[in-house]
C-alpha atoms as a PDB file:
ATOM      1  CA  UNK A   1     -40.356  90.639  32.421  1.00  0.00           C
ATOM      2  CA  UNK A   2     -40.598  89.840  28.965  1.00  0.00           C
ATOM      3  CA  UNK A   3     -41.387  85.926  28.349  1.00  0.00           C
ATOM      4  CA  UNK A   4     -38.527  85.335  25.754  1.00  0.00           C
ATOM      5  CA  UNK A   5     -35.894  86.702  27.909  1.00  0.00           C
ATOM      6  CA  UNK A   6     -33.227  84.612  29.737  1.00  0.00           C
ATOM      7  CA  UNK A   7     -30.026  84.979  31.559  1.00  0.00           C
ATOM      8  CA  UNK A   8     -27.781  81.411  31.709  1.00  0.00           C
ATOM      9  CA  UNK A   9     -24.656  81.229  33.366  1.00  0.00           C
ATOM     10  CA  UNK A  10     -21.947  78.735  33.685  1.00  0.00           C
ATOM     11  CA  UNK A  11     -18.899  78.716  35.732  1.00  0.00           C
ATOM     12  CA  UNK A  12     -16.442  76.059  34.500  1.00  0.00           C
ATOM     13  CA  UNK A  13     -14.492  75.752  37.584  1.00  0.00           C
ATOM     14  CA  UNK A  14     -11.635  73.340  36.200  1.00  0.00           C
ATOM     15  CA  UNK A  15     -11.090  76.394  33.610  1.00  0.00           C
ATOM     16  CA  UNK A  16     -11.533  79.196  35.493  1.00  0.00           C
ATOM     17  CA  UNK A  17     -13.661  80.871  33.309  1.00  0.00           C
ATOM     18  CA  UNK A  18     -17.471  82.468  33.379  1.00  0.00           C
ATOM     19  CA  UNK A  19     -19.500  82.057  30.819  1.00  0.00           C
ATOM     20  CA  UNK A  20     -22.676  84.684  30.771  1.00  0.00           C
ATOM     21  CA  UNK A  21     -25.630  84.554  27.932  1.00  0.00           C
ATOM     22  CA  UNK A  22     -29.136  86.693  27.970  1.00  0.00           C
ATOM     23  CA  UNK A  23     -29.955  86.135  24.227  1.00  0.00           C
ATOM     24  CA  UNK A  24     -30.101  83.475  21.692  1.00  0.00           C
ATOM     25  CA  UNK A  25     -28.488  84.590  18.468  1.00  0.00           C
ATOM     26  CA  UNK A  26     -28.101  82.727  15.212  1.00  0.00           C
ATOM     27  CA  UNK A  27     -24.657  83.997  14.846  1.00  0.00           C
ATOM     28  CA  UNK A  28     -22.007  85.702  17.205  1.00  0.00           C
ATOM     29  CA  UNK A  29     -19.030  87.912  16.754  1.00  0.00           C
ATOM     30  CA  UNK A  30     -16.422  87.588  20.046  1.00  0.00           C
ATOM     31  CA  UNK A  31     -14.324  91.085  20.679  1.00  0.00           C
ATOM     32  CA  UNK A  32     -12.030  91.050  23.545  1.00  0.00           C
ATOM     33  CA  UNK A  33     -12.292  93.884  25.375  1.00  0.00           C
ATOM     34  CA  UNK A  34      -9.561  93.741  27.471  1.00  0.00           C
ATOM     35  CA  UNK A  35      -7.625  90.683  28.576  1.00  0.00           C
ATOM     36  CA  UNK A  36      -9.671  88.008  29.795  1.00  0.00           C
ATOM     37  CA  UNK A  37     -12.989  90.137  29.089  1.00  0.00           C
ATOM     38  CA  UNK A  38     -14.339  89.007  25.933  1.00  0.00           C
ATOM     39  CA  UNK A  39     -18.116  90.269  24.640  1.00  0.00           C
ATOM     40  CA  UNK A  40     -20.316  88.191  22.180  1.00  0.00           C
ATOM     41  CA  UNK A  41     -22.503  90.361  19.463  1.00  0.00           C
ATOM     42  CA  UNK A  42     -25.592  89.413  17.868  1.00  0.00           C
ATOM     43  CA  UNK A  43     -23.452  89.595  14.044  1.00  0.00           C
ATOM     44  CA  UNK A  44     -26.833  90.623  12.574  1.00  0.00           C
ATOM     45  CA  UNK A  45     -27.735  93.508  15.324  1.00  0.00           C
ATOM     46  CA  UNK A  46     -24.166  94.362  16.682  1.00  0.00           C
ATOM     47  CA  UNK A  47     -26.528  93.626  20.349  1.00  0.00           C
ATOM     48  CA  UNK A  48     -24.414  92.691  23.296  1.00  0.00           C
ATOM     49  CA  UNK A  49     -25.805  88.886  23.775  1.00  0.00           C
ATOM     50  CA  UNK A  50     -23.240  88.025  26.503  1.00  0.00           C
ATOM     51  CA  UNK A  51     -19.657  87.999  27.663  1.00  0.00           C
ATOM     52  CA  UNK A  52     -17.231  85.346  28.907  1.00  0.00           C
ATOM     53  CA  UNK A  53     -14.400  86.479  31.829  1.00  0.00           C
ATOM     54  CA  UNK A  54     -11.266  83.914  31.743  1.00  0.00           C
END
């Protein structure tokens, strides 16, 4: 496995929501792919970095 890779994860329970992140970008764009399903893009790659499910 590469060193510089990660995977974090957070579960806010009081929210409801899930939070997941395998990359660090400088800048992200959010798109909601459906309701409740929103992916976050590297804004300088367009690379999925993550995605948050309310």
């Amino acid at each position: 496995m590469d060193k510089d890779c990660f995977m974090k994860t957070h579960y806010d329970e009081k929210a409801d929501v899930l939070y997941v992140w395998w990359a660090k970008p400088t800048e992200v764009i959010c798109v909601e792919l459906d309701e409740g399903i929103v992916l976050h893009l590297d804004a300088n790659s367009d690379k999925l970095v993550g995605y948050t499910i309310i």
